[in-house]
Protein backbone atom coordinates (compact mmCIF):
# COMPACT_ATOMS: atom_id res chain seq x y z
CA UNK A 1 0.00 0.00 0.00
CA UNK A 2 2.95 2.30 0.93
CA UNK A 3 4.64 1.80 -2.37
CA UNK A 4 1.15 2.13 -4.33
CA UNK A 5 1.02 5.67 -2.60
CA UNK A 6 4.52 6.54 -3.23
CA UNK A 7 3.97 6.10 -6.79
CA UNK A 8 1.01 7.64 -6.91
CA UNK A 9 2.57 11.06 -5.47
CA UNK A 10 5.33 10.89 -7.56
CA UNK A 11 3.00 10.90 -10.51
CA UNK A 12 1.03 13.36 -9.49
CA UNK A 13 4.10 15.72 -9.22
CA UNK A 14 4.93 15.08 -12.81
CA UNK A 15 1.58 15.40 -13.75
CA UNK A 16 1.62 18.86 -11.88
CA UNK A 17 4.93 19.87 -13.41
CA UNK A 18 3.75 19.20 -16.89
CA UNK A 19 0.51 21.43 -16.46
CA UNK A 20 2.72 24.56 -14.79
CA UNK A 21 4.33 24.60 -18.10
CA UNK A 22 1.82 24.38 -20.68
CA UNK A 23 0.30 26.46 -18.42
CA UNK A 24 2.83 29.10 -19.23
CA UNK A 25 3.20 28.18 -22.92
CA UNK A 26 -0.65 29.48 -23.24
CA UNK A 27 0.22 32.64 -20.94
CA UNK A 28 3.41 33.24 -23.48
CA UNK A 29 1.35 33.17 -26.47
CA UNK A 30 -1.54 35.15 -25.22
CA UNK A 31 1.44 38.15 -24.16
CA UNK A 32 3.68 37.70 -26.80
CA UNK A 33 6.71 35.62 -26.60
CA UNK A 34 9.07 38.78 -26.55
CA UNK A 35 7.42 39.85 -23.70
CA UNK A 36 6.73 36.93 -21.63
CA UNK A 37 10.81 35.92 -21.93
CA UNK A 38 11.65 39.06 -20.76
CA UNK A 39 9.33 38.88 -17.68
CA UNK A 40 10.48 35.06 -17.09
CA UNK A 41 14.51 36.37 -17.35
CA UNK A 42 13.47 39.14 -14.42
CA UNK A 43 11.88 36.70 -12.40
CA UNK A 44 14.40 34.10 -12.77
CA UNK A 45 17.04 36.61 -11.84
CA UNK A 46 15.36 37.35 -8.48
CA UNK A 47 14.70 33.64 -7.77
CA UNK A 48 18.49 33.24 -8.47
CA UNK A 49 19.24 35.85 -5.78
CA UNK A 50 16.54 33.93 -3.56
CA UNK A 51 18.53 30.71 -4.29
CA UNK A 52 21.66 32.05 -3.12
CA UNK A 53 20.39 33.45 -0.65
CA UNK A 54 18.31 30.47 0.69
CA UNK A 55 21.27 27.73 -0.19
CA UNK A 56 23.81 29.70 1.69
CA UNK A 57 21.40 29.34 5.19
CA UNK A 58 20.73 25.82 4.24
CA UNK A 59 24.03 25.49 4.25
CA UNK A 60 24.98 27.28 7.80
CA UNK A 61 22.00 25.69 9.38
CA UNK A 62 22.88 21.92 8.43
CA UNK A 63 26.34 22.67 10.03
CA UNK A 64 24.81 23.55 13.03
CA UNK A 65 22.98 20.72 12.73
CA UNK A 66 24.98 17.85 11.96
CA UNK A 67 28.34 19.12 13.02
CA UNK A 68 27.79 17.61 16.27
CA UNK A 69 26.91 14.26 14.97
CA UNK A 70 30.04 13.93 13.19
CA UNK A 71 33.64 12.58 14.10
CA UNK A 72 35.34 15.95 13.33
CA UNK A 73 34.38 17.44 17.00
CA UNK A 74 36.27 14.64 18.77
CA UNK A 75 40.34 14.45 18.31
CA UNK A 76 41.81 11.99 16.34
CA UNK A 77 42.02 9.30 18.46
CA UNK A 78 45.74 8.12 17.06
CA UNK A 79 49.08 10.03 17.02
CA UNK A 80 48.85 9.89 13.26
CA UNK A 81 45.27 10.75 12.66
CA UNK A 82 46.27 14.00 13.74
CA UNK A 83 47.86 14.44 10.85
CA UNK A 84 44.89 13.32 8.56
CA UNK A 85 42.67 16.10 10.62
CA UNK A 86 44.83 18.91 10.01
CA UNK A 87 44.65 17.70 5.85
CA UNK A 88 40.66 17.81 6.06
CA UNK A 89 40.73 21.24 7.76
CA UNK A 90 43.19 22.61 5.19
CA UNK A 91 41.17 20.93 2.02
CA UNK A 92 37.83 21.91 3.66
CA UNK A 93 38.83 25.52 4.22
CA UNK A 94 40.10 25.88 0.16
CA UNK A 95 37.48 24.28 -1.20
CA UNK A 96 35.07 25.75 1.10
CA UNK A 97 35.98 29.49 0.40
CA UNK A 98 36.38 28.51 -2.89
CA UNK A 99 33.07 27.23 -3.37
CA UNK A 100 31.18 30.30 -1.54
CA UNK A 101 32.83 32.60 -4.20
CA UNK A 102 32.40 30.72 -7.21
CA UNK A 103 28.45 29.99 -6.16
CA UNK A 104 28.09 33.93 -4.64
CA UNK A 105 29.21 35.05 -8.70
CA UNK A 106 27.79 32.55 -10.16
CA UNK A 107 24.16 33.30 -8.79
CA UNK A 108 24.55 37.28 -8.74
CA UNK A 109 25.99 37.66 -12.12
CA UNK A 110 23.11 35.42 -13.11
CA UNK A 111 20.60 38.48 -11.62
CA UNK A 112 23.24 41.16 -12.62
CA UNK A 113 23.80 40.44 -16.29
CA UNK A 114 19.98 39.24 -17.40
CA UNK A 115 18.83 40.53 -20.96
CA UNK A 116 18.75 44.21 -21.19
CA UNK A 117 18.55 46.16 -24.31
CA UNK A 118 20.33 48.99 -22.95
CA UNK A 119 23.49 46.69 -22.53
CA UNK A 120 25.38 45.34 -25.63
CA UNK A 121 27.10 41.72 -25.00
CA UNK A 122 30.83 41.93 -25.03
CA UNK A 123 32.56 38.34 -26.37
CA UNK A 124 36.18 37.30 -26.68
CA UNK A 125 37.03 34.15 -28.18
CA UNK A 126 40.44 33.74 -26.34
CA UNK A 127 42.26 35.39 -23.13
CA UNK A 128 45.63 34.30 -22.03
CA UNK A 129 45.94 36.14 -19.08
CA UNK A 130 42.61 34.13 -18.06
CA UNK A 131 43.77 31.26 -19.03
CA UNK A 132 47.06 31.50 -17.00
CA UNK A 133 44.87 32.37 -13.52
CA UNK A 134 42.59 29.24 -13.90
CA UNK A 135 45.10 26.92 -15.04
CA UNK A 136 48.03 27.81 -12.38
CA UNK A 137 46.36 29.03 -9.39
CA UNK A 138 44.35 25.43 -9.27
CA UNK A 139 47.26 23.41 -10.02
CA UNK A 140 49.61 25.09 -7.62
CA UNK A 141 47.12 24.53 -4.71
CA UNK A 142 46.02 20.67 -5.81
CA UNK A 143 49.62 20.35 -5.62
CA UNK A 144 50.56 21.17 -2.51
CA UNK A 145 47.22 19.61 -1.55
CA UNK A 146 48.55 16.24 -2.82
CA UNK A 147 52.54 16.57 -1.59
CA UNK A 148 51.05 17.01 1.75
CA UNK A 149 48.93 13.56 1.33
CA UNK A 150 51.54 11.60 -0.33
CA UNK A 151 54.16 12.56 2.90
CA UNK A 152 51.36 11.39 5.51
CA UNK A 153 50.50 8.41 3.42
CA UNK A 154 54.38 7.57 3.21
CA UNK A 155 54.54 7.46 6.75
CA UNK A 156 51.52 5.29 7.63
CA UNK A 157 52.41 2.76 5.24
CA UNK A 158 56.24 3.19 6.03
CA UNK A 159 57.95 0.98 8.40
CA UNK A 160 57.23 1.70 12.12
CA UNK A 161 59.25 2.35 15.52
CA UNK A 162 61.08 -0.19 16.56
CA UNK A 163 59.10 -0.76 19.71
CA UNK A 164 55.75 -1.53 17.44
CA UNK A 165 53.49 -4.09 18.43
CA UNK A 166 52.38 -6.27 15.24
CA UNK A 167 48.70 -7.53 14.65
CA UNK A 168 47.48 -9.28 11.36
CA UNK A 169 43.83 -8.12 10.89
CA UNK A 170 42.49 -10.57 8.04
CA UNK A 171 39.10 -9.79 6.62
CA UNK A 172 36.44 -12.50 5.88
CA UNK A 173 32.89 -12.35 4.95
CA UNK A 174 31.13 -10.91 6.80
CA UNK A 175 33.51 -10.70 9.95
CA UNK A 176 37.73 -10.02 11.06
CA UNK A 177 39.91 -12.57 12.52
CA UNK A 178 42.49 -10.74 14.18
CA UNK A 179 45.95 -12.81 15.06
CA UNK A 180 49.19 -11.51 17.74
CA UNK A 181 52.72 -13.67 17.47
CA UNK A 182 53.36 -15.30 20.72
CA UNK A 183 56.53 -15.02 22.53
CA UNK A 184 58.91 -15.37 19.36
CA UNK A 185 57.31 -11.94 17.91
CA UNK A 186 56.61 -14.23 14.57
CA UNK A 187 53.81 -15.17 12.72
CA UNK A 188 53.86 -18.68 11.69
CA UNK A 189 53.11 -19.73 8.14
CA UNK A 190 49.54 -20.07 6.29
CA UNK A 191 48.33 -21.45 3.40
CA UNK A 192 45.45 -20.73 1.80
CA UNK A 193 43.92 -24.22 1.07
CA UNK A 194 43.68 -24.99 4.66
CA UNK A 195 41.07 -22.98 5.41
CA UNK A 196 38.41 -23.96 7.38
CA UNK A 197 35.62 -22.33 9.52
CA UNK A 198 35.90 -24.93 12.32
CA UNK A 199 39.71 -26.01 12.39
CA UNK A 200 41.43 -23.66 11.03
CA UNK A 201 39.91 -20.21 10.40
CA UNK A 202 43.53 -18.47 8.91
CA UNK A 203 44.84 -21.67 7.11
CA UNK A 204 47.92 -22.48 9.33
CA UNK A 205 50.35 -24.30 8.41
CA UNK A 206 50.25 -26.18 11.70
CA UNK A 207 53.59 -27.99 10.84
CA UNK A 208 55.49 -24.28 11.13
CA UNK A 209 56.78 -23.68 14.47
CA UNK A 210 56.57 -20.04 14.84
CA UNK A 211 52.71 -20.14 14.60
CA UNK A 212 52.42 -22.31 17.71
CA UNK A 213 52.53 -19.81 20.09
CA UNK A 214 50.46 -17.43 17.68
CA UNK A 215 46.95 -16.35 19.50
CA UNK A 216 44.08 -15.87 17.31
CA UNK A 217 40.99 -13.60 18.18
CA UNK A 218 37.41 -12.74 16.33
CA UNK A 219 35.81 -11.02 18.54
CA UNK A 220 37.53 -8.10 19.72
CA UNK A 221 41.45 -6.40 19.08
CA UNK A 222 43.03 -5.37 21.98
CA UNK A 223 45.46 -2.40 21.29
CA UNK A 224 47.96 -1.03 23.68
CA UNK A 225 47.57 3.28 24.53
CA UNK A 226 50.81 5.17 23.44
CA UNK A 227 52.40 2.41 22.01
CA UNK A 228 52.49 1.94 17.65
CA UNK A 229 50.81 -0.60 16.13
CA UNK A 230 51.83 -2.38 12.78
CA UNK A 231 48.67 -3.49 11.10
CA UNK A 232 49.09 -6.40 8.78
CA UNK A 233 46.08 -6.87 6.39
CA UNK A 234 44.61 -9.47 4.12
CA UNK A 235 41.22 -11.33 3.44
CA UNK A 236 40.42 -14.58 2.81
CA UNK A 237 37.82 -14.28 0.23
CA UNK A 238 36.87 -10.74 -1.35
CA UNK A 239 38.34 -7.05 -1.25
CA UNK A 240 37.60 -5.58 2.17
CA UNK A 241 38.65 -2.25 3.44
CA UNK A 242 39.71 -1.96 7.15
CA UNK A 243 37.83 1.49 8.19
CA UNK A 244 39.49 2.97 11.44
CA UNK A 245 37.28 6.05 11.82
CA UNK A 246 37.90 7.56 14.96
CA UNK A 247 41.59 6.75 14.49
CA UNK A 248 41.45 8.42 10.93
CA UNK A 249 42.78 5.29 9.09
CA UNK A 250 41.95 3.28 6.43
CA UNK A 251 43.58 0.28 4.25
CA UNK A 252 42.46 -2.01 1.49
CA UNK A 253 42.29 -6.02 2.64
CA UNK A 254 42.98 -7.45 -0.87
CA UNK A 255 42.90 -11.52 -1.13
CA UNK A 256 46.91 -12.73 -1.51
CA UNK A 257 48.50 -9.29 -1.46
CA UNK A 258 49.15 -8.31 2.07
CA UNK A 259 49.11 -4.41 3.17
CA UNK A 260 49.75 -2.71 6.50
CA UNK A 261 49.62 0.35 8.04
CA UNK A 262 50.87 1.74 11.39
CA UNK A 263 49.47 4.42 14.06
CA UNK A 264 49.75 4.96 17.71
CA UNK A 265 46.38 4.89 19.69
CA UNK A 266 46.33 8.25 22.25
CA UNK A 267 43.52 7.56 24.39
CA UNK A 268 41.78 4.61 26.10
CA UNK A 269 38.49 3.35 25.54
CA UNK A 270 37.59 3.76 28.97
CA UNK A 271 39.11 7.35 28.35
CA UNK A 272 37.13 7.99 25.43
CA UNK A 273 33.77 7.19 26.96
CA UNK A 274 34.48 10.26 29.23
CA UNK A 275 35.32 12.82 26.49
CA UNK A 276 32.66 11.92 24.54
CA UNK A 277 30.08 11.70 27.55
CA UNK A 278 29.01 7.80 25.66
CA UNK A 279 29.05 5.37 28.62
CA UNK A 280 28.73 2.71 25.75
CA UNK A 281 31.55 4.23 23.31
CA UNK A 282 33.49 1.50 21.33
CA UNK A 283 36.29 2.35 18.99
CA UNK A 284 34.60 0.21 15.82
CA UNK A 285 36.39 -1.24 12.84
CA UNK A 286 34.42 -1.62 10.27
CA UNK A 287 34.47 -2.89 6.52
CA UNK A 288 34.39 -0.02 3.64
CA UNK A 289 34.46 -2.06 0.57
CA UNK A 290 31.21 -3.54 -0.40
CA UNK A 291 31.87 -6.86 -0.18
CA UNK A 292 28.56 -8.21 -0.14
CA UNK A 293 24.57 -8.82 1.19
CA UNK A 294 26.32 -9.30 4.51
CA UNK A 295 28.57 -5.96 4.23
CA UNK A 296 26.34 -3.52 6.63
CA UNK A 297 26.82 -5.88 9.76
CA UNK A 298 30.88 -6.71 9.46
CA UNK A 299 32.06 -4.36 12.26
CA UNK A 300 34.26 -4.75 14.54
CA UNK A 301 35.08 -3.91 18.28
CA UNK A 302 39.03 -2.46 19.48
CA UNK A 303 39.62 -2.21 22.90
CA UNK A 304 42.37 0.27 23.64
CA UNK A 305 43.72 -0.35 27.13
CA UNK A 306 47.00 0.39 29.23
CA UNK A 307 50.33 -1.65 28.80
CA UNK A 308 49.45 -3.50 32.10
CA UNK A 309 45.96 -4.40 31.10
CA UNK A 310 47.33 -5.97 27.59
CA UNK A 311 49.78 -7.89 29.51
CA UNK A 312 47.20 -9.27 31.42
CA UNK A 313 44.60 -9.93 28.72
CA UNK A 314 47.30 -11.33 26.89
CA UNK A 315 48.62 -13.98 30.05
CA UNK A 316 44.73 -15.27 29.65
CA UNK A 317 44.81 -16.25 26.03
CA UNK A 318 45.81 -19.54 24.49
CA UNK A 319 47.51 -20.07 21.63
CA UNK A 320 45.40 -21.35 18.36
CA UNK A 321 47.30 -24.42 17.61
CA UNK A 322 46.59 -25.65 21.50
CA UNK A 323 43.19 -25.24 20.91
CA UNK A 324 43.26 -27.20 17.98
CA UNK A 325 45.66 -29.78 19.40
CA UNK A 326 44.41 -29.78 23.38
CA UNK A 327 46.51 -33.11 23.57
CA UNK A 328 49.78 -31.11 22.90
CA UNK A 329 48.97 -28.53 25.67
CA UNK A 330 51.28 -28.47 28.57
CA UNK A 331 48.46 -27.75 30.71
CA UNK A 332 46.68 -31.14 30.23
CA UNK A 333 49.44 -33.56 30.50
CA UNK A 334 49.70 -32.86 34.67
CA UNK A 335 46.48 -34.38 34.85
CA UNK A 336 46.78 -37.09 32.37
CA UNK A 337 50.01 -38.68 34.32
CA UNK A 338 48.57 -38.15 37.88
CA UNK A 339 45.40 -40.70 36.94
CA UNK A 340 47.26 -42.95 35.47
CA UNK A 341 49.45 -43.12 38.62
CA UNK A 342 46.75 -43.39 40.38
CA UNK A 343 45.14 -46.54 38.03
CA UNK A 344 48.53 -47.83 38.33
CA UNK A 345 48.48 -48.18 42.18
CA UNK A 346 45.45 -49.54 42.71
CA UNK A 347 45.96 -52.92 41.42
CA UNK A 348 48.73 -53.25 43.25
CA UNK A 349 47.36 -52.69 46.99
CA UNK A 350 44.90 -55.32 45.81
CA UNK A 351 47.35 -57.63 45.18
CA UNK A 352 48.46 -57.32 48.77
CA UNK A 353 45.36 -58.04 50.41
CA UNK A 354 44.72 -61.35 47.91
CA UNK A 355 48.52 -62.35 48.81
CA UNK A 356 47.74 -61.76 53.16
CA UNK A 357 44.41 -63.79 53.02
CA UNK A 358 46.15 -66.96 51.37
């Protein structure tokens, strides 16, 4: 019924439309076309003025409006993303003064120059001075515009400090599997072909050494405050893009071509939820390639706490390959020798007691 009446209006508007102007092609006929153009090119004029005039409010009020609503109140919440701030500010301030200027002429000189017959059109075909001012002045300014970008973008993707912390962030439909080296600081190996939802979500080569100690998460990345991060990124299946809003950061995950990217958290989440007055703030990763039906829900959840915290967090989690393998955990074996000891014993007290009563 909804879509019935939808249609139905949006008819009606076209219907409307189309009788306004025949409406006026019997109203130009009945004055004269001379004369009716020249009243439509005066009225047109002031509704240009009323455009400006209207668009320019439009555009102050949903500021106001929405400002608030966006990211750009709140600090970057990474070292880096500082960076990528200060390059919105300066792009939005040229193109915004640019654009109130060009719109300001372009709507007045639309009211100020209308048909007159007291005015004779001037035309030149060609102006190099013109031509020079249009041509330069934009070039110069996209330049710098883009030597700025390409430094910051050098750096992100660069190699980071020394004292980095290294997570491989690995895209999937529709989720992220997010995987920390163990004690060695190495990943171990993974091969494609092994992949499997239940056993072996990354394709580990479970052979490889270096991935035993290797912890593997899905839920949630926990990132230490003040210290860099090294962000290695892939996907198993189809493009993704790792969106890092509130730390201003973005990469591609491309299927067999890994990429990274580096930045150094500044403040907590726990901190966050205080400057932004949002007891249930979460810094969210999120997907920005459409990557299919199940794109709108593949978010994630980062947890930015202090070195101490991690540590601890870290202390609770068990490496992938023992919980694949529980029989090759350390943890199990303990119990496995103490009841067979105990099975062990028993036959032999009874043993005893047979050999006593004979």
């Amino acid at each position: 019924m909804t879509m019935f009446l939808t249609i139905a209006v949006i008819v009606l508007i076209f219907v409307v439309i189309f009788q306004i102007a025949k409406a006026s092609e019997y109203v130009a006929v009945l004055k004269g076309e001379e004369v009716s153009r020249k009243q439509n090119n005066k009225i047109n004029g002031f509704l240009m003025i009323g455009f400006l005039v209207l668009g320019l409010i439009g555009v102050w009020y949903c500021n106001k409006l929405y400002y608030g609503k966006t990211l750009l109140p709140h600090d970057a919440a990474s070292v880096e993303g500082a960076r990528v701030d200060s390059m919105l500010w300066v792009t939005l301030a040229v193109t915004g003064i640019v654009f109130i200027i060009t719109q300001i002429l372009l709507f007045w000189f639309a009211y100020k120059y209308q048909e007159n017959e007291n005015r004779k059109v001037f035309y030149f075909p060609h102006n190099n001075k013109l031509e020079v001012i249009w041509t330069v002045i934009p070039a110069i300014a996209l330049t710098v515009l883009v030597v700025i970008g390409l430094r910051n973008w050098f750096l992100f993707t660069g190699e980071p400090p020394q004292n980095a912390m290294v997570v491989e962030v690995t895209g999937k439909q529709f989720g992220w599997i997010y995987r920390y080296p163990g004690k060695d600081g190495a990943f171990g190996k993974k091969y494609y072909k092994n992949i499997d939802n239940a056993t072996n979500s990354l394709g580990m080569i479970w052979e490889d050494e270096l991935g035993h100690d290797d912890v593997v998460m899905e839920q949630t990345m926990y990132l230490v405050k003040g210290k860099p991060v090294k962000l290695v990124i892939g996907s198993r299946d189809v493009i993704h893009d790792v969106g890092l809003s509130h730390f201003r950061m973005k990469m591609d995950a491309v299927p067999g071509i890994p990429t990274t990217l580096w930045f150094t958290p500044k403040y907590t989440t726990k901190e966050m939820k205080e400057m932004t007055g949002n007891p249930n703030f979460q810094y969210e990763i999120s997907c920005d390639q459409m990557c299919g039906n199940g794109h709108y829900s593949m978010k994630g959840v980062i947890e930015v706490v202090d070195q101490d915290e991690f540590d601890a967090w870290m202390i609770k989690q068990k490496a992938y390959y023992l919980t694949q393998f529980p029989d090759k955990d350390p943890a199990n074996k303990p119990a496995a020798d103490s009841t067979t000891k105990t099975a062990q014993v028993k036959p032999a007290v009874a043993d005893k007691k047979t050999v006593v009563k004979l």
